[in-house]
Protein backbone atom coordinates (compact mmCIF):
# COMPACT_ATOMS: atom_id res chain seq x y z
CA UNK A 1 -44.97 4.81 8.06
CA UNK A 2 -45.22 1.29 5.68
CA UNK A 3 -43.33 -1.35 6.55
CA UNK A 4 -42.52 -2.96 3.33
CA UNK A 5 -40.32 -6.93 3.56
CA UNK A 6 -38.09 -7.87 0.50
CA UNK A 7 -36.34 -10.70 0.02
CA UNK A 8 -32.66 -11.06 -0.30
CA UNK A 9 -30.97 -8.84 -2.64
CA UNK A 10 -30.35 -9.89 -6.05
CA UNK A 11 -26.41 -10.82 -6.80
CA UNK A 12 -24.52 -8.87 -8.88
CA UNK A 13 -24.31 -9.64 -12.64
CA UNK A 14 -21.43 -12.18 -13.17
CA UNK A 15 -21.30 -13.63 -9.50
CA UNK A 16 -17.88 -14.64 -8.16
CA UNK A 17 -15.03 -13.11 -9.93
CA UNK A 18 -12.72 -15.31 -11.89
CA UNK A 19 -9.27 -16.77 -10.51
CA UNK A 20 -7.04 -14.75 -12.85
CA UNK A 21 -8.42 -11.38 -11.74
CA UNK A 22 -7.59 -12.19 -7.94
CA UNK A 23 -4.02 -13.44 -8.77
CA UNK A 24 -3.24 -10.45 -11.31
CA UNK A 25 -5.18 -8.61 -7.90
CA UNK A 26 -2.84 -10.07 -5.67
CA UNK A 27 0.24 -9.78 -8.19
CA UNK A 28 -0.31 -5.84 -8.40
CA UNK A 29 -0.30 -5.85 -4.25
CA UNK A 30 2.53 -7.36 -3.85
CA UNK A 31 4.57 -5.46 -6.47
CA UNK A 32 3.11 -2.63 -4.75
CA UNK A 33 3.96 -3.01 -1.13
CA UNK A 34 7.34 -5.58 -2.09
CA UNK A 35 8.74 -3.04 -5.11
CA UNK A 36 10.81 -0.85 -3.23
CA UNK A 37 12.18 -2.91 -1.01
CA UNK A 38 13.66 -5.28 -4.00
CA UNK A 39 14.50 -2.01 -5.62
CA UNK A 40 16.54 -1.30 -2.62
CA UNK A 41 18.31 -4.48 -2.21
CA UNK A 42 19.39 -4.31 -6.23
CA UNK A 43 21.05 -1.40 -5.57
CA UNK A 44 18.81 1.45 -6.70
CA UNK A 45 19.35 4.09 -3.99
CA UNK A 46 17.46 8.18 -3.67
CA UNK A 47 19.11 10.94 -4.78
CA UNK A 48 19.86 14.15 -3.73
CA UNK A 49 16.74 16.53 -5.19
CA UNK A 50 17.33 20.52 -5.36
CA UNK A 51 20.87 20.12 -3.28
CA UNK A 52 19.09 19.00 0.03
CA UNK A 53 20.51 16.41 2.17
CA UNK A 54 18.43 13.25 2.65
CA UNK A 55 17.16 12.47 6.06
CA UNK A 56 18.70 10.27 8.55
CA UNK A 57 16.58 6.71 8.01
CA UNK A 58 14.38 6.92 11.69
CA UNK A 59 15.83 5.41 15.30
CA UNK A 60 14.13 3.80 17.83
CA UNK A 61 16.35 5.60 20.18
CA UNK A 62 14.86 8.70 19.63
CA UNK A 63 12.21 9.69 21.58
CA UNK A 64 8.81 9.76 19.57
CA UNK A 65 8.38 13.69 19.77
CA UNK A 66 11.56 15.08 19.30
CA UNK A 67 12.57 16.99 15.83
CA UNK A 68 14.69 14.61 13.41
CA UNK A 69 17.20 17.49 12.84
CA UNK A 70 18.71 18.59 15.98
């Protein structure tokens, strides 16, 4: 078996990425993760799909391993 020693690796072609592709980054992310919740508080609410009732919204009264529909 060789032992072979490089150097450091080489950086990648262009080096640190610009400013405006972390904030349009960061933009995206937060539309992402804050999106529904603004779309909730405007008003936009589910609907009914295929006549099935929409689930109760989670307690944390219920105990963690019982069945949601009881």
């Amino acid at each position: 078996m060789t032992i072979v020693r490089t150097g450091p690796a080489p950086r990648a072609a262009g080096g640190r990425r610009s400013p405006a592709r972390r904030a349009m980054t960061m933009l995206a992310a937060a539309l992402f993760f804050c999106g529904p919740a603004s779309a909730f508080a405007a008003g936009a609410r589910a609907v009914e799909i295929e006549n099935r009732r929409l689930p109760e919204f989670p307690a944390l009264s219920r105990a963690a391993g019982r069945s949601y529909r009881t």
